[in-house]
PDB file of N, CA and C in Angstrom:
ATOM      1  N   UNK A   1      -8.970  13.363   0.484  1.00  0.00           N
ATOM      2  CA  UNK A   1      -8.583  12.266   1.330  1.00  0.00           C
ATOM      3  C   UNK A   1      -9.032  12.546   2.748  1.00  0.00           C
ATOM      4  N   UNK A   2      -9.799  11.437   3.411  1.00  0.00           N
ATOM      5  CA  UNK A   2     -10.447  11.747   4.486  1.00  0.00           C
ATOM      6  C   UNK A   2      -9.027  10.988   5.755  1.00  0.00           C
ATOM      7  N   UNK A   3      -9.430  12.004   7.147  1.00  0.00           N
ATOM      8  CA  UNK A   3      -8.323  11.874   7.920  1.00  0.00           C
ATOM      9  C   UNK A   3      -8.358   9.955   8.616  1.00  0.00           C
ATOM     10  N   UNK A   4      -9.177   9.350   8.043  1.00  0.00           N
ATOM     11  CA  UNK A   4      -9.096   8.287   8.455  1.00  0.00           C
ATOM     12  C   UNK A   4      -8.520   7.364   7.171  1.00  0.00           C
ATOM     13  N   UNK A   5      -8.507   7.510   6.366  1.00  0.00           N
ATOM     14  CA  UNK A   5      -7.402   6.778   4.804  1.00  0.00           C
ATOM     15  C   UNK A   5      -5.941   7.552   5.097  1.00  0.00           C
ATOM     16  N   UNK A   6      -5.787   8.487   5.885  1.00  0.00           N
ATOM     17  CA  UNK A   6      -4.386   8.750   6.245  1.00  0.00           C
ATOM     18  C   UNK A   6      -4.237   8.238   7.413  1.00  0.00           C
ATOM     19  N   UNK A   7      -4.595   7.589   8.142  1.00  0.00           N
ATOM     20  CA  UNK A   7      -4.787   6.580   9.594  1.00  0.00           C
ATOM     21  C   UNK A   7      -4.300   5.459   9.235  1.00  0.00           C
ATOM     22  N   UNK A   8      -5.132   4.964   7.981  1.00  0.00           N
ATOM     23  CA  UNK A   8      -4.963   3.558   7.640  1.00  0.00           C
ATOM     24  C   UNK A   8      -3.694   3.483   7.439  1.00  0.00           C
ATOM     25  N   UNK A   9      -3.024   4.307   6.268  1.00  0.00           N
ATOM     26  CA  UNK A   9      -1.765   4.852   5.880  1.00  0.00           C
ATOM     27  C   UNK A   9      -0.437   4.499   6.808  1.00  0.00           C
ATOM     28  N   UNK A  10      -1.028   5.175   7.293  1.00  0.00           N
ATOM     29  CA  UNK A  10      -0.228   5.471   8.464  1.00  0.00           C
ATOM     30  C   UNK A  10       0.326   4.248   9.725  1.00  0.00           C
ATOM     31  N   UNK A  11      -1.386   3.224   9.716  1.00  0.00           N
ATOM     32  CA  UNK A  11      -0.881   2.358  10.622  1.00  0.00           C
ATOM     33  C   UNK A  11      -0.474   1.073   9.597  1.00  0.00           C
ATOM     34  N   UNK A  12      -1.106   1.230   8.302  1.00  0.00           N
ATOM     35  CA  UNK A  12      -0.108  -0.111   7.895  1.00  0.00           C
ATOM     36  C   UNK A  12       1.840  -0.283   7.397  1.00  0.00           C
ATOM     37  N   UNK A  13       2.094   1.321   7.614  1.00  0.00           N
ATOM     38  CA  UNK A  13       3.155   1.763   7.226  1.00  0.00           C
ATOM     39  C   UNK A  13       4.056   1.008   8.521  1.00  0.00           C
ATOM     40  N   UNK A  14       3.402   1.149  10.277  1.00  0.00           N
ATOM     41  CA  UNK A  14       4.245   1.363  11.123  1.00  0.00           C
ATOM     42  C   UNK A  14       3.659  -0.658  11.194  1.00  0.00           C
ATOM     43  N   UNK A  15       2.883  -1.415  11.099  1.00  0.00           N
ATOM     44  CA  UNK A  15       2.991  -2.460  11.086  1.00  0.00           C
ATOM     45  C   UNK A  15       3.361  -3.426   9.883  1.00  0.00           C
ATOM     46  N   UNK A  16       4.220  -2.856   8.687  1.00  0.00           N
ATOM     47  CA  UNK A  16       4.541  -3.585   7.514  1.00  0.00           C
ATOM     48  C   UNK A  16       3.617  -4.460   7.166  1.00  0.00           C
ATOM     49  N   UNK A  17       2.130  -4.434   6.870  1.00  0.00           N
ATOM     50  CA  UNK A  17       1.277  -4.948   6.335  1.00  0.00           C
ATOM     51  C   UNK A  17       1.064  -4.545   4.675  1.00  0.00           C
ATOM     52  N   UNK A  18       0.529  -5.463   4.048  1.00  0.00           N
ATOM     53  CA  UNK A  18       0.338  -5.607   2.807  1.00  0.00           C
ATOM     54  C   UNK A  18      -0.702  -4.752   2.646  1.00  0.00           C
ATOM     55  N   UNK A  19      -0.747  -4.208   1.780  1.00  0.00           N
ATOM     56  CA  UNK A  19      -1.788  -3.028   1.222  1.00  0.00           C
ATOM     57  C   UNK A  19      -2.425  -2.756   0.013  1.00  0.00           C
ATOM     58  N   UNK A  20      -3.664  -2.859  -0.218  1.00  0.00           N
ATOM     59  CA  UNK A  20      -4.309  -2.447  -1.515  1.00  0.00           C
ATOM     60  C   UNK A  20      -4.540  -0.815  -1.803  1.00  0.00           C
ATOM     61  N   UNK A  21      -4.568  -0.168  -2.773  1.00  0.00           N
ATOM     62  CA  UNK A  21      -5.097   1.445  -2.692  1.00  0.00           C
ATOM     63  C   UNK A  21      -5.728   1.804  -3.720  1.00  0.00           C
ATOM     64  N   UNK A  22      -6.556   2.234  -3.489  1.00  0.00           N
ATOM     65  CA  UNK A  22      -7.785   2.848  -4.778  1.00  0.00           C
ATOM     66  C   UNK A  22      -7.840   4.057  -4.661  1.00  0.00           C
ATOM     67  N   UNK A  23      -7.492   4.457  -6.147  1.00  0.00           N
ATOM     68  CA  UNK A  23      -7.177   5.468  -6.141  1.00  0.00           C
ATOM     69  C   UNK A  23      -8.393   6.653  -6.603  1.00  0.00           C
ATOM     70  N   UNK A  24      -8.807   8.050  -6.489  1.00  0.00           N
ATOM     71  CA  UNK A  24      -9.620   8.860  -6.988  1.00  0.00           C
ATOM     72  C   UNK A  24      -9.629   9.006  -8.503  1.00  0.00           C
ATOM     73  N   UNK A  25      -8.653   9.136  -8.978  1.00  0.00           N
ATOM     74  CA  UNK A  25      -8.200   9.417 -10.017  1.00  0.00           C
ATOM     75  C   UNK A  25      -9.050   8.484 -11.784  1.00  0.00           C
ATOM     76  N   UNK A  26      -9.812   9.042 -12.171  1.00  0.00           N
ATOM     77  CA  UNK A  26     -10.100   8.248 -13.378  1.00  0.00           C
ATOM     78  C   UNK A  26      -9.033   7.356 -14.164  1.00  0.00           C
ATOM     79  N   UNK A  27      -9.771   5.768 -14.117  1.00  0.00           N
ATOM     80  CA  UNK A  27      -8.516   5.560 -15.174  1.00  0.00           C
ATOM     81  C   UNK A  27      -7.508   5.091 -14.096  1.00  0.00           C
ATOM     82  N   UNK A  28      -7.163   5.320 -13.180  1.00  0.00           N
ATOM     83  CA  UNK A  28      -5.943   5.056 -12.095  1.00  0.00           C
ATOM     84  C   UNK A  28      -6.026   3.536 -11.760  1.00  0.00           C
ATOM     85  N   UNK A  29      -4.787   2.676 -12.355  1.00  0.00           N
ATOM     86  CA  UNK A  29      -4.595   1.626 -11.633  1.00  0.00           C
ATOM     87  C   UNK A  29      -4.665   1.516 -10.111  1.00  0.00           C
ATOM     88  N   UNK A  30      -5.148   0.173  -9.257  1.00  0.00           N
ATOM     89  CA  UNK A  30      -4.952  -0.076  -8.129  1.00  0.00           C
ATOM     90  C   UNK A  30      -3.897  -0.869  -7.733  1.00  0.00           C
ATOM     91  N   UNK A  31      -3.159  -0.100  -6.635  1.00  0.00           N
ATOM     92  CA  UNK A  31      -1.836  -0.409  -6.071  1.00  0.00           C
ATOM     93  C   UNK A  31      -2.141  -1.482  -5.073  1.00  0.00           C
ATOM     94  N   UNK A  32      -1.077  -2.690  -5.463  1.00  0.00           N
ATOM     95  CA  UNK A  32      -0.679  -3.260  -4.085  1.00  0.00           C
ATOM     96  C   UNK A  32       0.374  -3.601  -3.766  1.00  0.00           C
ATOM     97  N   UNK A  33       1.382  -3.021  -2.336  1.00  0.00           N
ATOM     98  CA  UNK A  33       2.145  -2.903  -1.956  1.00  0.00           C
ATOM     99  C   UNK A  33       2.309  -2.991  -0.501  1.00  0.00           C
ATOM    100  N   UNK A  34       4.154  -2.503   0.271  1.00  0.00           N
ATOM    101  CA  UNK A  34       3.975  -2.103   1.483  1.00  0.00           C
ATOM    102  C   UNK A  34       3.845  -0.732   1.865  1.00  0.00           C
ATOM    103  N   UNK A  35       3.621   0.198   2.747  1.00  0.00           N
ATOM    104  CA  UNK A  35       3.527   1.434   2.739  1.00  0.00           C
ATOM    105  C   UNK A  35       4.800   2.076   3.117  1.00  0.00           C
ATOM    106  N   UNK A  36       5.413   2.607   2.555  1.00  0.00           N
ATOM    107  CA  UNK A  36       6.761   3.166   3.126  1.00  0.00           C
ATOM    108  C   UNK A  36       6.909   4.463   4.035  1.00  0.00           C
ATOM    109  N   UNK A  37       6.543   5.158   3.523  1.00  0.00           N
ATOM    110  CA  UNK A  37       5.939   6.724   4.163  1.00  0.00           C
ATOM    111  C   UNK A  37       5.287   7.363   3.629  1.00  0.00           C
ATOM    112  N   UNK A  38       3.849   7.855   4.428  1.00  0.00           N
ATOM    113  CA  UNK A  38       3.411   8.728   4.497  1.00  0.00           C
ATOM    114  C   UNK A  38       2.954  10.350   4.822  1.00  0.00           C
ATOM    115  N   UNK A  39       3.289  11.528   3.856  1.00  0.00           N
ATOM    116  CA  UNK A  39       3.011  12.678   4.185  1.00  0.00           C
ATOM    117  C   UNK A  39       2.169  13.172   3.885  1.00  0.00           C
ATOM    118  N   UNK A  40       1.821  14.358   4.370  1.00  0.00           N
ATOM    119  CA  UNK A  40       0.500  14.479   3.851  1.00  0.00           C
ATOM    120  C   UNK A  40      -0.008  15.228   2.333  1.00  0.00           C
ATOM    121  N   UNK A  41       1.169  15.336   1.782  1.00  0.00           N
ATOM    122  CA  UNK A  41       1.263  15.524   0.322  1.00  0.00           C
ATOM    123  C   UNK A  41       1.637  14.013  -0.269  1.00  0.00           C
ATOM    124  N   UNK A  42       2.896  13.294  -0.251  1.00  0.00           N
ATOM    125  CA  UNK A  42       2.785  11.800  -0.666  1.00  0.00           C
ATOM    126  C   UNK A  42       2.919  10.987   0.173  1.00  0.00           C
ATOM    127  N   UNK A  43       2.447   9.875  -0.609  1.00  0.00           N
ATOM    128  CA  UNK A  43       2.709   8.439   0.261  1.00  0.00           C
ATOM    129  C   UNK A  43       3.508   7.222  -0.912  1.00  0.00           C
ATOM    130  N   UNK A  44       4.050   6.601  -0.292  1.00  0.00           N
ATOM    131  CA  UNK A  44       5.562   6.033  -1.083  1.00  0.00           C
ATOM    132  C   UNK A  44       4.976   4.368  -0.725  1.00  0.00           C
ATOM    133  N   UNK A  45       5.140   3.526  -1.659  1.00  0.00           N
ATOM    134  CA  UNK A  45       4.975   2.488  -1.216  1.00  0.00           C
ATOM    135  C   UNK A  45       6.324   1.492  -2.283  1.00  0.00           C
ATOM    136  N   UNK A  46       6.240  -0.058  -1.483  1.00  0.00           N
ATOM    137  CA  UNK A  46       7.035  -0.655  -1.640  1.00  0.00           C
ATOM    138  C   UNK A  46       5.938  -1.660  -2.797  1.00  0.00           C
ATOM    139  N   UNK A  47       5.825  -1.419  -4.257  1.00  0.00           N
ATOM    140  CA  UNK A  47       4.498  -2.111  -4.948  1.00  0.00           C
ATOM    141  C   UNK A  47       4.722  -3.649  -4.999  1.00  0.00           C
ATOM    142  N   UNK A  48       4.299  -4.292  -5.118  1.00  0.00           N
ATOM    143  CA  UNK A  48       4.086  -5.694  -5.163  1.00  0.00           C
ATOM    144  C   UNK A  48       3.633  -6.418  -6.860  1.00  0.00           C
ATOM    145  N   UNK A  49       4.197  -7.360  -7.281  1.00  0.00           N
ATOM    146  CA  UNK A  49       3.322  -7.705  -8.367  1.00  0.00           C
ATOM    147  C   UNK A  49       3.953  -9.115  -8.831  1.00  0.00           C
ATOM    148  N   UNK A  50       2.924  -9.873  -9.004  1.00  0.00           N
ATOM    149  CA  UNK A  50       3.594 -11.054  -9.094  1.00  0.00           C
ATOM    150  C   UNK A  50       3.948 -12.169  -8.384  1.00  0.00           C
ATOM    151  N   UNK A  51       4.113 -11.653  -7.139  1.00  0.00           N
ATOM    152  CA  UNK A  51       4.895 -12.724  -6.026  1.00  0.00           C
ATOM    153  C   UNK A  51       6.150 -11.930  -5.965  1.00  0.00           C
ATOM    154  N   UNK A  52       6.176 -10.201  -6.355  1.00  0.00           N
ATOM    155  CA  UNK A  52       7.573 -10.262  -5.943  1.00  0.00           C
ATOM    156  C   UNK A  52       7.241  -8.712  -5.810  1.00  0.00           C
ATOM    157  N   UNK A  53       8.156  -8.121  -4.633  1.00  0.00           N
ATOM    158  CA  UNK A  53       8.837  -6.567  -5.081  1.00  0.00           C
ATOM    159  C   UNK A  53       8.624  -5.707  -6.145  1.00  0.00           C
ATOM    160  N   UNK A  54       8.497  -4.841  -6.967  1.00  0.00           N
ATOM    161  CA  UNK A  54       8.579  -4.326  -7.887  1.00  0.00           C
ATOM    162  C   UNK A  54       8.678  -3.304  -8.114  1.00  0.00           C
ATOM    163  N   UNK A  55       9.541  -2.439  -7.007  1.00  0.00           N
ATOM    164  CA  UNK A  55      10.304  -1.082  -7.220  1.00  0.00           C
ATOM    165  C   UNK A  55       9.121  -0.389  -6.467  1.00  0.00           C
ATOM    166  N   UNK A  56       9.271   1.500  -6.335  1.00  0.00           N
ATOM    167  CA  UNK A  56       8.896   1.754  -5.609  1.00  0.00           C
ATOM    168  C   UNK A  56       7.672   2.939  -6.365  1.00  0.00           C
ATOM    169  N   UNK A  57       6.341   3.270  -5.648  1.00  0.00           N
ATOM    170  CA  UNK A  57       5.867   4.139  -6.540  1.00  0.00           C
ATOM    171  C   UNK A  57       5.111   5.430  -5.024  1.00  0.00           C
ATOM    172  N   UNK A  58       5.649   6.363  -6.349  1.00  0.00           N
ATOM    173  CA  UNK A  58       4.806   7.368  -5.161  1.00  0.00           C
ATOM    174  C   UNK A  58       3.931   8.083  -5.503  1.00  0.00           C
ATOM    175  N   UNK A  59       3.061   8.385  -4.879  1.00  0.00           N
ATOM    176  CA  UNK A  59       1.789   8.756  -5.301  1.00  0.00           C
ATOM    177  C   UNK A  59       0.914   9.752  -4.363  1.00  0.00           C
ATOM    178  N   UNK A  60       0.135  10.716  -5.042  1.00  0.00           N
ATOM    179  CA  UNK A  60      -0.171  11.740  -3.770  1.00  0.00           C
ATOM    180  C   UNK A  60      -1.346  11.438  -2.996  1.00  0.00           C
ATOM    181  N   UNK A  61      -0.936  11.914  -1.840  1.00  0.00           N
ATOM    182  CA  UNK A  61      -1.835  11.091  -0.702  1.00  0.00           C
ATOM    183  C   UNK A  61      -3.375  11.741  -0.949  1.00  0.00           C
ATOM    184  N   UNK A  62      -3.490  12.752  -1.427  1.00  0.00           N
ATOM    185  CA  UNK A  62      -4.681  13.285  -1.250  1.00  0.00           C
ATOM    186  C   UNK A  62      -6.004  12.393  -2.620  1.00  0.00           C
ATOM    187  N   UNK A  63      -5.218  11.347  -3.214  1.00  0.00           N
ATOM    188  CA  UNK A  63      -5.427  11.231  -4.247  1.00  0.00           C
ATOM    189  C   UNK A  63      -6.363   9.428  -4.018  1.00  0.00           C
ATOM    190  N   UNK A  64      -5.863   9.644  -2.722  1.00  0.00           N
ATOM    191  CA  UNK A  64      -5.845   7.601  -1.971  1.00  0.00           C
ATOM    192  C   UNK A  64      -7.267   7.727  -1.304  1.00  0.00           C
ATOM    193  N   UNK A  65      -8.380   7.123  -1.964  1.00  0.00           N
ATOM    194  CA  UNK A  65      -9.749   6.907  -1.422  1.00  0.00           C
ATOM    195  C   UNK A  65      -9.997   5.767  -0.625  1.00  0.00           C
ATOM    196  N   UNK A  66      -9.113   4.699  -0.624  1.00  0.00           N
ATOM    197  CA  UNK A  66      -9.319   3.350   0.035  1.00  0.00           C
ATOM    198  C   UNK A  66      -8.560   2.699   0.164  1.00  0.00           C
ATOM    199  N   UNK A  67      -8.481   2.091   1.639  1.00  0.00           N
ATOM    200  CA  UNK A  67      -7.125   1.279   2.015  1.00  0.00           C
ATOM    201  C   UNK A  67      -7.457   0.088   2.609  1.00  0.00           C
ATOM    202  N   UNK A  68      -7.048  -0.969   1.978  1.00  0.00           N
ATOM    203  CA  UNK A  68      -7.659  -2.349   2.513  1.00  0.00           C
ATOM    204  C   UNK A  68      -6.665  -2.943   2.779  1.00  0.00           C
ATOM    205  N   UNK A  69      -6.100  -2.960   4.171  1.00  0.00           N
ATOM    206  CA  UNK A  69      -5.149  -3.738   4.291  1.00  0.00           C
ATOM    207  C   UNK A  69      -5.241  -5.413   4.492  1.00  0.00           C
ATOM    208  N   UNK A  70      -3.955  -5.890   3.830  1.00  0.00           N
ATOM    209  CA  UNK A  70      -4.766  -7.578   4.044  1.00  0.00           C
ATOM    210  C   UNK A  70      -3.682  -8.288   5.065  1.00  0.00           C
ATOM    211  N   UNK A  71      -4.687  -9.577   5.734  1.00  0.00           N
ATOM    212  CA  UNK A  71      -4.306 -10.017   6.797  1.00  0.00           C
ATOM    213  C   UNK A  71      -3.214 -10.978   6.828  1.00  0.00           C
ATOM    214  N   UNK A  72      -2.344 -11.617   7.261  1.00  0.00           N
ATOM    215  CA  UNK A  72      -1.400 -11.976   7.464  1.00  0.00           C
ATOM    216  C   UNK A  72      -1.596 -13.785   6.960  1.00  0.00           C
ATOM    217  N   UNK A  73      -2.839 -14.493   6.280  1.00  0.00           N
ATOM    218  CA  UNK A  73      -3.235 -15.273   5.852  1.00  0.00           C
ATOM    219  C   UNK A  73      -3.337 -15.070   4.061  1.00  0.00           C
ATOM    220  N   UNK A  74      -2.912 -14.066   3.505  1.00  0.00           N
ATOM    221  CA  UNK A  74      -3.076 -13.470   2.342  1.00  0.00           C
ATOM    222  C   UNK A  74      -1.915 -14.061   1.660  1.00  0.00           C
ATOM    223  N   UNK A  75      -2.168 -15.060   0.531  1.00  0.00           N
ATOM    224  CA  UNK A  75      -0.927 -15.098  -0.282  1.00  0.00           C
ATOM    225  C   UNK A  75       0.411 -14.762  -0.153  1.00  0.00           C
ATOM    226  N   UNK A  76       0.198 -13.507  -0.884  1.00  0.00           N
ATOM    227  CA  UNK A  76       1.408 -12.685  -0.986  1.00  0.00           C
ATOM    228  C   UNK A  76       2.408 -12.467  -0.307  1.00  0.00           C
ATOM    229  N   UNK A  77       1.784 -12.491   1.401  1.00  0.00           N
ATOM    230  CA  UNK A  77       2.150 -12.037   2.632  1.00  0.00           C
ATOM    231  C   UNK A  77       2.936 -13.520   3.082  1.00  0.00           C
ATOM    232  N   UNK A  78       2.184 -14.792   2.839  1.00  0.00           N
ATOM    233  CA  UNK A  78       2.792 -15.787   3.479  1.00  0.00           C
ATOM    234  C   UNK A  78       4.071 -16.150   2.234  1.00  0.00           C
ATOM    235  N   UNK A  79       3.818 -15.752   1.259  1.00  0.00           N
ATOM    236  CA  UNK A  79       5.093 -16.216   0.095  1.00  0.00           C
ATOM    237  C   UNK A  79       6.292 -15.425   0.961  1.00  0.00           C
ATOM    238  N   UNK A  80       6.045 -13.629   0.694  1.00  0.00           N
ATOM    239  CA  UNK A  80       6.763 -13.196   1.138  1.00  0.00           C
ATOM    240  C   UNK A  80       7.755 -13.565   2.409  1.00  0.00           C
ATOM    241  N   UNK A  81       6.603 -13.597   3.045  1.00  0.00           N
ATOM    242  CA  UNK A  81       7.539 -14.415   4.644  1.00  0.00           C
ATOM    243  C   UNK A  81       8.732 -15.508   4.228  1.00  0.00           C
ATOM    244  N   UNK A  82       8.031 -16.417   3.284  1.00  0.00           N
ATOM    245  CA  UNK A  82       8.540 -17.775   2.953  1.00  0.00           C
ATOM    246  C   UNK A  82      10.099 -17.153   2.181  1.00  0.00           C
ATOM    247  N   UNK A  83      10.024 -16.912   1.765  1.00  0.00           N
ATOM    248  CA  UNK A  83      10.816 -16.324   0.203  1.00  0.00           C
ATOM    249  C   UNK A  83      11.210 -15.682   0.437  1.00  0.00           C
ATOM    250  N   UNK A  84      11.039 -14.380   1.744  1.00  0.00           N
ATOM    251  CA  UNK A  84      12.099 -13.153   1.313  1.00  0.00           C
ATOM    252  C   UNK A  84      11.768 -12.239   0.040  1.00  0.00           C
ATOM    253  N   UNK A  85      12.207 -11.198   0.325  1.00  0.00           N
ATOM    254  CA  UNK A  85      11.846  -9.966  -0.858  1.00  0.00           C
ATOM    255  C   UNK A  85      13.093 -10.238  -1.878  1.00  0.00           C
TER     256      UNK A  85
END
């Protein structure tokens, strides 16, 4: 994990933005969620699926190749607003 995917991490954690993550891992589903905390062994997120919440998953940070955070025009993000978690 390069020190700038722990940046991203890091700043979508402290601005509650919606988050995609691709993971290194063969085979590894891609997460989308909010970021809850990040260390530099894990990172915890709030997963998303559906239009809704869906419990929490943690996963090791060294393991997170790509972070696309999405903009505040994104589905999910305006339901959420609308709707509440």
């Amino acid at each position: 994990m390069s020190k700038e995917v722990r940046r991203q991490l890091q700043e979508a954690a402290e601005k509650h933005q919606l988050t995609h993550l691709e993971r290194a891992l063969p085979g590894s589903d891609e997460l989308e969620g909010f970021v809850v905390e990040v260390t530099p062994s894990w990172t915890v997120i709030a997963e998303c699926n559906r239009l809704a919440l869906d419990g929490f998953v943690a996963l090791r940070t060294r393991d997170i190749m790509k972070v696309r955070r999405q903009g505040s025009r994104d589905l999910m993000v305006r339901w959420l607003q609308r709707e509440g978690p």
